[in-house]
C-alpha atoms as a PDB file:
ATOM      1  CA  UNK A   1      24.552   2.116   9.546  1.00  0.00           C
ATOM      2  CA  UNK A   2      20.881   3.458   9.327  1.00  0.00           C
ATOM      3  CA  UNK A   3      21.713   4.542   5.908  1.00  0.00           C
ATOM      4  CA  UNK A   4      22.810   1.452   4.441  1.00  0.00           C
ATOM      5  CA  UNK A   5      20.118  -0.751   6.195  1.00  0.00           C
ATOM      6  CA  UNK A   6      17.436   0.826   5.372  1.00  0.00           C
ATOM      7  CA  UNK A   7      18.650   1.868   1.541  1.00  0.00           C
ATOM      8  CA  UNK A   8      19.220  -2.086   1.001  1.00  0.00           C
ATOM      9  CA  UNK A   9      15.941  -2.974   2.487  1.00  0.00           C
ATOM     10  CA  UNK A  10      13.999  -0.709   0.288  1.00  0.00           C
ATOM     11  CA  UNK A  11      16.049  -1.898  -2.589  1.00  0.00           C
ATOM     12  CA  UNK A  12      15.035  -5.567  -1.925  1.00  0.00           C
ATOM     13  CA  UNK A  13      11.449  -4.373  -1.128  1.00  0.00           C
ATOM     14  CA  UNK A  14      10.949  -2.234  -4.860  1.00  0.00           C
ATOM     15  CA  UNK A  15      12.300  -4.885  -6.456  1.00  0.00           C
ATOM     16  CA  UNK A  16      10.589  -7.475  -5.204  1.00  0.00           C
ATOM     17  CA  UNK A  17       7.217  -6.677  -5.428  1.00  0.00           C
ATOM     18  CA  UNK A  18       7.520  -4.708  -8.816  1.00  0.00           C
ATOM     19  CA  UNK A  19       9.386  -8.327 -10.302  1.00  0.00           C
ATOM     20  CA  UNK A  20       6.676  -9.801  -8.910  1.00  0.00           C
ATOM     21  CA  UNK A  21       4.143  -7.877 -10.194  1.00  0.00           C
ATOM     22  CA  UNK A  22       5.987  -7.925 -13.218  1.00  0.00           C
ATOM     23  CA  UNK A  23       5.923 -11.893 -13.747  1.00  0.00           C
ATOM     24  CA  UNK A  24       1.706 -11.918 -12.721  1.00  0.00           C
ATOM     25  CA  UNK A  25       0.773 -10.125 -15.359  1.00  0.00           C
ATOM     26  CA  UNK A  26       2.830 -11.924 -18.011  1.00  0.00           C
ATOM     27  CA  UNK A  27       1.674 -14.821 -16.748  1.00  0.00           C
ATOM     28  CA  UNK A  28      -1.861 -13.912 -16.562  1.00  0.00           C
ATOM     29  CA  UNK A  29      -2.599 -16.122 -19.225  1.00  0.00           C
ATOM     30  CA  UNK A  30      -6.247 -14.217 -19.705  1.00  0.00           C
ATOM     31  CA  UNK A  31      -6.563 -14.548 -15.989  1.00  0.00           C
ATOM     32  CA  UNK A  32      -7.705 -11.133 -14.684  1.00  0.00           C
ATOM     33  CA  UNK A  33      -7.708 -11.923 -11.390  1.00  0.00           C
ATOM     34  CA  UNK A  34      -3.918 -12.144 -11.697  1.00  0.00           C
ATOM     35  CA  UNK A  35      -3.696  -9.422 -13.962  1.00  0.00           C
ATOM     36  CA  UNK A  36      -4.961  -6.897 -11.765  1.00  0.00           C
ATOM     37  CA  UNK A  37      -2.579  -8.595  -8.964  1.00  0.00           C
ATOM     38  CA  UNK A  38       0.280  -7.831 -11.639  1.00  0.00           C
ATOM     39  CA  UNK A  39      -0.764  -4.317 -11.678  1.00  0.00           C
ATOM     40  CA  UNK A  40      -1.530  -3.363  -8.349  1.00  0.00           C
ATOM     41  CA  UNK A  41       2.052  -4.753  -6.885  1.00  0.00           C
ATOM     42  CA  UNK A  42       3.952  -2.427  -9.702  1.00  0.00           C
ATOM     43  CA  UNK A  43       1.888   0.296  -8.711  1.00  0.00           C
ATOM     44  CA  UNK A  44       2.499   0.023  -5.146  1.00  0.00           C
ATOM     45  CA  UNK A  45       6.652  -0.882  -5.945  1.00  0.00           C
ATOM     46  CA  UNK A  46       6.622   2.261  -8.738  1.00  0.00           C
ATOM     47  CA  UNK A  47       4.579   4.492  -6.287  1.00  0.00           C
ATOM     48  CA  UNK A  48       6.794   3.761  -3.158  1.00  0.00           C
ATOM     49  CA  UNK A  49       9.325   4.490  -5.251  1.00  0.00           C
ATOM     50  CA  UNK A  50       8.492   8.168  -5.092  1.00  0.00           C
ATOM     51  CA  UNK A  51       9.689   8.278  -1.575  1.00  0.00           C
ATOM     52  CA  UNK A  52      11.863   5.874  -0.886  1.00  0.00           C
ATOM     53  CA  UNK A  53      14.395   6.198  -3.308  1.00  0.00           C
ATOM     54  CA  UNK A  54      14.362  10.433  -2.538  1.00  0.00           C
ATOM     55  CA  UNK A  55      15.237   8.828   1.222  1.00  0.00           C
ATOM     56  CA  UNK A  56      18.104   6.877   0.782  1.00  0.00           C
ATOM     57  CA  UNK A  57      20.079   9.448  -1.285  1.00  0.00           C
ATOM     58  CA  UNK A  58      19.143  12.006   1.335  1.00  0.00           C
ATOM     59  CA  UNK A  59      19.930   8.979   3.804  1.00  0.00           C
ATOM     60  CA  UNK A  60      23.595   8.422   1.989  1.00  0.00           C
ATOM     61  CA  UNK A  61      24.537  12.182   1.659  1.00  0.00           C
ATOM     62  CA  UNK A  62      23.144  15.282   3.345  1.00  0.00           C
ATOM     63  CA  UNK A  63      20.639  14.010   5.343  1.00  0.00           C
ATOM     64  CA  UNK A  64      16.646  13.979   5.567  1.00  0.00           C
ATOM     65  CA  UNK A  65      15.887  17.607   6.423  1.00  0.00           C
ATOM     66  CA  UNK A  66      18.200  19.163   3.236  1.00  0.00           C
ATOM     67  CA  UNK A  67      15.519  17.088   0.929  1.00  0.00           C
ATOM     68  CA  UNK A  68      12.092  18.023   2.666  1.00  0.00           C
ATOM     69  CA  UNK A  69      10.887  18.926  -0.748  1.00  0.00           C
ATOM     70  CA  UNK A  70      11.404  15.831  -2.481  1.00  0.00           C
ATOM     71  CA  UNK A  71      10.571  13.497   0.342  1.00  0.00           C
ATOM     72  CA  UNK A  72       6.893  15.421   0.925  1.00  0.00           C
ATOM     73  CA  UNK A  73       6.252  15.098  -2.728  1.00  0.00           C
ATOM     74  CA  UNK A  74       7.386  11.125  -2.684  1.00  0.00           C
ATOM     75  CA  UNK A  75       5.113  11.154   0.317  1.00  0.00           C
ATOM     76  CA  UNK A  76       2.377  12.704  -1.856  1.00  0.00           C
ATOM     77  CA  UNK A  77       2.446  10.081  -4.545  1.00  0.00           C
ATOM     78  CA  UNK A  78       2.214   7.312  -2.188  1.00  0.00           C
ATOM     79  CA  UNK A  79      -0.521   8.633  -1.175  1.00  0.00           C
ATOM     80  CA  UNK A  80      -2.221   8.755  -3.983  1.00  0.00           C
ATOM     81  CA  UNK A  81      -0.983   5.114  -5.290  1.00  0.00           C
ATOM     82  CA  UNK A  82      -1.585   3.231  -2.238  1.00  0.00           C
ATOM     83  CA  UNK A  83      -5.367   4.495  -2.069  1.00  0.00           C
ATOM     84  CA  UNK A  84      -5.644   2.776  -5.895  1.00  0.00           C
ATOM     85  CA  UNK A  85      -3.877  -0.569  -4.492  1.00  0.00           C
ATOM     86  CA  UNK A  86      -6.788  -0.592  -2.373  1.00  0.00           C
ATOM     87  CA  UNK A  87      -9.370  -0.204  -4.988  1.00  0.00           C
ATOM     88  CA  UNK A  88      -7.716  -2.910  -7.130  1.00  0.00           C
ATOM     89  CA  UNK A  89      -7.773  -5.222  -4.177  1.00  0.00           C
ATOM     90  CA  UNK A  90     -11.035  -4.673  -3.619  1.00  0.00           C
ATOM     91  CA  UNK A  91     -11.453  -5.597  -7.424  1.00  0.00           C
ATOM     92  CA  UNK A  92      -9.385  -8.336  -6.461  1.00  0.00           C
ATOM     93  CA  UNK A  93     -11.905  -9.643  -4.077  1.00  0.00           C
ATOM     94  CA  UNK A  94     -15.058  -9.082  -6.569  1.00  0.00           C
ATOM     95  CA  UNK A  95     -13.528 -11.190  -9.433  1.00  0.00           C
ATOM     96  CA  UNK A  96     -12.115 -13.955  -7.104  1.00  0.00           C
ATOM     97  CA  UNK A  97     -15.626 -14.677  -5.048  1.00  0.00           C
ATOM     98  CA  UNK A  98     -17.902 -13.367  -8.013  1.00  0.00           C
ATOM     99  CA  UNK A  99     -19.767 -10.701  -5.854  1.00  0.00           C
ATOM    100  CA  UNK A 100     -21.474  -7.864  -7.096  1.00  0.00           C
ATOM    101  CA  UNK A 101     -22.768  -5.061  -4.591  1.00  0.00           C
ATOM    102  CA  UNK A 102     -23.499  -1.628  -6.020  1.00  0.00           C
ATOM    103  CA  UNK A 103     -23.704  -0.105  -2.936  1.00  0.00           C
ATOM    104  CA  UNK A 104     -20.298  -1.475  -1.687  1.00  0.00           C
ATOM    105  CA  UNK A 105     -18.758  -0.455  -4.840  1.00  0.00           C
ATOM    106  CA  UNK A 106     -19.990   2.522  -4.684  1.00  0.00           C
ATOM    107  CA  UNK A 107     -18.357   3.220  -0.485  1.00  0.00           C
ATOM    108  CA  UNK A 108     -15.053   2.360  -2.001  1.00  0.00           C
ATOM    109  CA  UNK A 109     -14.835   4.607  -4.483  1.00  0.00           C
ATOM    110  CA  UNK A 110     -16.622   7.567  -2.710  1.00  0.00           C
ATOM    111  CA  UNK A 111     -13.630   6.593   0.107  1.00  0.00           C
ATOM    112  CA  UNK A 112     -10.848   6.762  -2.562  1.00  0.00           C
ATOM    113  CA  UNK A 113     -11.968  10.167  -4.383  1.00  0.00           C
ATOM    114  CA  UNK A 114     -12.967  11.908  -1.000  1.00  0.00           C
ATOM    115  CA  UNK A 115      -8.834  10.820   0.222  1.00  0.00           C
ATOM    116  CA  UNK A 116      -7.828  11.481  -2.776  1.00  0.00           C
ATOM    117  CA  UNK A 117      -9.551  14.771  -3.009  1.00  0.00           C
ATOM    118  CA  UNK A 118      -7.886  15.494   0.515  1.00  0.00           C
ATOM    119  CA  UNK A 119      -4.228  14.409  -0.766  1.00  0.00           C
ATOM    120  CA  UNK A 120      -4.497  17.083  -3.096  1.00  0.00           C
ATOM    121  CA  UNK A 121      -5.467  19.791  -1.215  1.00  0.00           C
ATOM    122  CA  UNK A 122      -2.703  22.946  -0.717  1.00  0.00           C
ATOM    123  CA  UNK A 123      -2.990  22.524   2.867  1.00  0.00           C
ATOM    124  CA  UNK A 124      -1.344  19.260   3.416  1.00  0.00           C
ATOM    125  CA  UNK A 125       2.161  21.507   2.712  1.00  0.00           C
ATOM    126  CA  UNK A 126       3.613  18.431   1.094  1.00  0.00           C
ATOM    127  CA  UNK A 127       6.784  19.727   0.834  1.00  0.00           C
ATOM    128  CA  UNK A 128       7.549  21.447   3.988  1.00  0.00           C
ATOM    129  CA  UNK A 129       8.958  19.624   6.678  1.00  0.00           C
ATOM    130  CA  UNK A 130       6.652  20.763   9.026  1.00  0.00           C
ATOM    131  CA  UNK A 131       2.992  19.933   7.318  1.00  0.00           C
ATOM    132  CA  UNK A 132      -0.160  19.535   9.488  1.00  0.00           C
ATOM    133  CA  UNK A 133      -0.987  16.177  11.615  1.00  0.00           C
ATOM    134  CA  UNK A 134      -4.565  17.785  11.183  1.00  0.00           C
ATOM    135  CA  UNK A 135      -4.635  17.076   7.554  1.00  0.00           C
ATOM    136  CA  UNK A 136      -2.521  14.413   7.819  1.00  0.00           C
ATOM    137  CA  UNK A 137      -4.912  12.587  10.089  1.00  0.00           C
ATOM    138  CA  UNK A 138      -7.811  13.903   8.129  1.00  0.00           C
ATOM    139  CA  UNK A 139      -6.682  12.644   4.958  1.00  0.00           C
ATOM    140  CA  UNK A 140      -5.973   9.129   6.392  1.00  0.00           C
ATOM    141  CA  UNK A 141      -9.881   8.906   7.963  1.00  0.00           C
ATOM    142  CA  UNK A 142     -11.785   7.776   4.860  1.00  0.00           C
ATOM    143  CA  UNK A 143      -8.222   5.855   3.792  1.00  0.00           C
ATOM    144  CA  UNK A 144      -8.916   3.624   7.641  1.00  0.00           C
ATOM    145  CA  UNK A 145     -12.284   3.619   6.421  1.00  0.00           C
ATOM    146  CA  UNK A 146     -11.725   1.681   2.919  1.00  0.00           C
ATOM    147  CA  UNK A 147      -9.124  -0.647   4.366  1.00  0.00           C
ATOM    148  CA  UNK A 148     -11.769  -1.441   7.085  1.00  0.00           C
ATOM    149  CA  UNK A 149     -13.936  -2.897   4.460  1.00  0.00           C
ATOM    150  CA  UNK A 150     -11.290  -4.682   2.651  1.00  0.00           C
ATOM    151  CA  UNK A 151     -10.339  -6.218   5.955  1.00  0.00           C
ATOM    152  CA  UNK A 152     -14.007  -7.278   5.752  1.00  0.00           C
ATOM    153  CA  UNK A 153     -14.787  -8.380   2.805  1.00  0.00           C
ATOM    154  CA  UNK A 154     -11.709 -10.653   2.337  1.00  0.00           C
ATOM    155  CA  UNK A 155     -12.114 -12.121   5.997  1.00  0.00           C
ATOM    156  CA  UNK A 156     -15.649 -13.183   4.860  1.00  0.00           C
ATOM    157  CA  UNK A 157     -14.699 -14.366   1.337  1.00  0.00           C
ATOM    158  CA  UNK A 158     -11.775 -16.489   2.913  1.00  0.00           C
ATOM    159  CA  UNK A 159     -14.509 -17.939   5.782  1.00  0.00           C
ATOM    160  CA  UNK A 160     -16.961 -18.734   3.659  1.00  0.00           C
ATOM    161  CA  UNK A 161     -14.898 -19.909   0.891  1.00  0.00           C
ATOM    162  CA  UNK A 162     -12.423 -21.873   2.791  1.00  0.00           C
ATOM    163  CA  UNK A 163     -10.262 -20.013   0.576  1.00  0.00           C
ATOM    164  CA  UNK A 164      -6.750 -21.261   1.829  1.00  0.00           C
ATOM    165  CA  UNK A 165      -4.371 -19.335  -0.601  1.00  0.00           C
ATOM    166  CA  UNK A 166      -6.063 -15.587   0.905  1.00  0.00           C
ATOM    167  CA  UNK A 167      -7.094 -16.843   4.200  1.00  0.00           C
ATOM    168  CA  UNK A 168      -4.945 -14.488   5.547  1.00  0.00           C
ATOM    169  CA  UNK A 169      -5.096 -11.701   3.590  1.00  0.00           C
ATOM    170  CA  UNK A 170      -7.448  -9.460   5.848  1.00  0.00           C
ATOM    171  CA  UNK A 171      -4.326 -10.161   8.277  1.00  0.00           C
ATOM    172  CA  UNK A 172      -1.904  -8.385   6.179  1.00  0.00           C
ATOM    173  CA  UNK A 173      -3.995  -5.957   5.660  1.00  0.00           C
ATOM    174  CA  UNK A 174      -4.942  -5.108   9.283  1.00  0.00           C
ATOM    175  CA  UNK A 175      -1.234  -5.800  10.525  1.00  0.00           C
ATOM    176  CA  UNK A 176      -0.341  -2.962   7.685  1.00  0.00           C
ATOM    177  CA  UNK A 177      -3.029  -0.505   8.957  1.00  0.00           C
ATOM    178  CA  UNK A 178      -1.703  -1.220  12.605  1.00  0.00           C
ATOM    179  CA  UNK A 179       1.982  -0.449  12.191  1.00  0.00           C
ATOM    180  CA  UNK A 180       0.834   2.586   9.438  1.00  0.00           C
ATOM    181  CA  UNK A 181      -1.479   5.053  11.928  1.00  0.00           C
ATOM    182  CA  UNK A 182       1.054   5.380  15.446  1.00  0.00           C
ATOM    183  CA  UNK A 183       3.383   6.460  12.085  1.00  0.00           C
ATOM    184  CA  UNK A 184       1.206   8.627  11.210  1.00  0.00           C
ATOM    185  CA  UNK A 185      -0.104  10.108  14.791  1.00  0.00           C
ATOM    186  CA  UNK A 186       3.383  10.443  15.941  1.00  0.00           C
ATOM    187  CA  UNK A 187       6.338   9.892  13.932  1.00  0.00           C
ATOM    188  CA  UNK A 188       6.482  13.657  14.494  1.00  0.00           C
ATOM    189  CA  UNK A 189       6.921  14.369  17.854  1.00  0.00           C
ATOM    190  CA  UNK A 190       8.491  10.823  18.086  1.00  0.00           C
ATOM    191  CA  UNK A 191      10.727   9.919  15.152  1.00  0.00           C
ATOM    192  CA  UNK A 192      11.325   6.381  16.392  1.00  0.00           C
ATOM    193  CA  UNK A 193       7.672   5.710  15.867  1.00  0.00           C
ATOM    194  CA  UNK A 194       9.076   5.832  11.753  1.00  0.00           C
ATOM    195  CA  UNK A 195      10.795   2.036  12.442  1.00  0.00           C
ATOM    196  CA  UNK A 196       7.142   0.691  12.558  1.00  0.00           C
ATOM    197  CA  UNK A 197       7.567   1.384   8.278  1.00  0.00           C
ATOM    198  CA  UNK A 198       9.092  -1.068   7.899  1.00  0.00           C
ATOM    199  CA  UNK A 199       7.335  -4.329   9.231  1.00  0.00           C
ATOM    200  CA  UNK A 200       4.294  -2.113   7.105  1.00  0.00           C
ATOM    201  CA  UNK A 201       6.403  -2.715   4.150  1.00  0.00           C
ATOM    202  CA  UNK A 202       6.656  -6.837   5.028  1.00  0.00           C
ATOM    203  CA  UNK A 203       2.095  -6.496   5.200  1.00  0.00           C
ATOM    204  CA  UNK A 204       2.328  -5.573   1.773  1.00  0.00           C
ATOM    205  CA  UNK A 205       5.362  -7.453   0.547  1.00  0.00           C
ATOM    206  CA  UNK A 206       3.079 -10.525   2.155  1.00  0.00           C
ATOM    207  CA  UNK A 207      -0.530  -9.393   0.438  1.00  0.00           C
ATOM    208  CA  UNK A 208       1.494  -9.606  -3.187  1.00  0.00           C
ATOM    209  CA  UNK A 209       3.509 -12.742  -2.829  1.00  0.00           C
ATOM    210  CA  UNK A 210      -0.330 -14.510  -1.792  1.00  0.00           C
ATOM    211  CA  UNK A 211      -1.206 -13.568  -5.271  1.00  0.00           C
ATOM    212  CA  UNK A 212       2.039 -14.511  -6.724  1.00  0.00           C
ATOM    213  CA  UNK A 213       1.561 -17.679  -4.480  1.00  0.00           C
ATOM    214  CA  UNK A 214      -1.695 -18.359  -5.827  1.00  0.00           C
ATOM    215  CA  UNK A 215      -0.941 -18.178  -9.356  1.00  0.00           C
ATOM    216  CA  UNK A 216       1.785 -20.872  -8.977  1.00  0.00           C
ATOM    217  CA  UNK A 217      -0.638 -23.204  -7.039  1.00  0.00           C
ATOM    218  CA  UNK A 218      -3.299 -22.700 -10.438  1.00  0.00           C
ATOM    219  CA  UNK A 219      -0.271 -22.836 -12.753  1.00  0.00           C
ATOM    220  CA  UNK A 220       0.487 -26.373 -11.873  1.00  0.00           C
ATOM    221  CA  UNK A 221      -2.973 -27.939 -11.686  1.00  0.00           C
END
């Protein structure tokens, strides 16, 4: 039953947000806001993808630890992809209230290449099934860090804006963050911990479809 619940949930998840990404940026229409919404929900739906489709066929055949491999390297990807949805979010949030701030800029990228620099280090063990929680947490540090400020920065844009299409989009973001680090922390020692995934998954599926939302709203003014 696991198996095929969670294999058609992910299914409906990828293709979701990649269609929606998909439609956003050919209906951008010069729009780079949008644009850069189109491209940051088919990286996150082609990243996830990595992982999640490695889980359901070890889901629907031999089971998770016969694909440790495969899953650790999906695992690394995401990594790596969701730490560049962030930075085009933040992008996001630059075009769409028109702020410039060097110095802010210049935390969120420091934040992405010093996780991404940890991602790729030979002692995460990506493809055992027994790599570190040290790294694991360690990696994820400056990853809190840079969703922290996005949390920020869009509750303040929305505020002061009275932005009502993103108002809550520092909510999906936090709610994502909440159900992603007990995951993290203890999925290990508590596998059950892993169902918190998948209201994760709904954060995100909501923080696209406000973009997707939006550009509807502007397409029929």
């Amino acid at each position: 039953m696991q198996a095929i619940m969670e294999t058609l949930f992910d299914i409906v998840y990828l293709c979701t947000v990649i269609t929606l990404g998909i439609i956003m940026v050919a209906n951008a229409k010069g729009r780079g806001e949008i644009r850069l919404f189109g491209v940051m929900a088919v990286i996150l739906g082609c990243g996830d993808a990595f992982h999640l489709v490695p889980r359901a066929y070890a889901l629907c055949t031999d089971g998770l630890a016969a694909h440790a491999a495969s899953l650790g390297f999906g695992k690394f990807v995401t990594s790596i992809t969701m730490t560049v949805f962030y930075v085009i979010l933040y992008h996001i949030w630059q075009k769409r209230y028109q702020q410039k701030s060097k110095g802010l800029t210049a935390s969120v990228y420091v934040l992405a290449a010093v996780r991404i620099f940890l991602c790729l280090m030979p002692q995460n063990d990506w493809l055992s099934a027994d790599a570190p929680l040290t790294w694991g947490i360690a990696r994820n540090v400056p990853f809190a860090i840079l969703g922290l400020l996005i949390i920020i920065v869009f509750f303040r844009g929305a505020s002061r804006t009275d932005d009502k299409s993103f108002r809550f989009m520092w909510l999906a973001v936090t709610l994502s963050f909440l159900f992603y680090i007990p995951v993290v922390l203890f999925s290990s020692a508590f596998p059950l911990v892993g169902v918190l995934m998948i209201p994760k998954t709904v954060a995100y599926v909501w923080i696209v479809w406000m973009g997707f939302h939006d550009m509807r709203l502007n397409d029929k003014r």
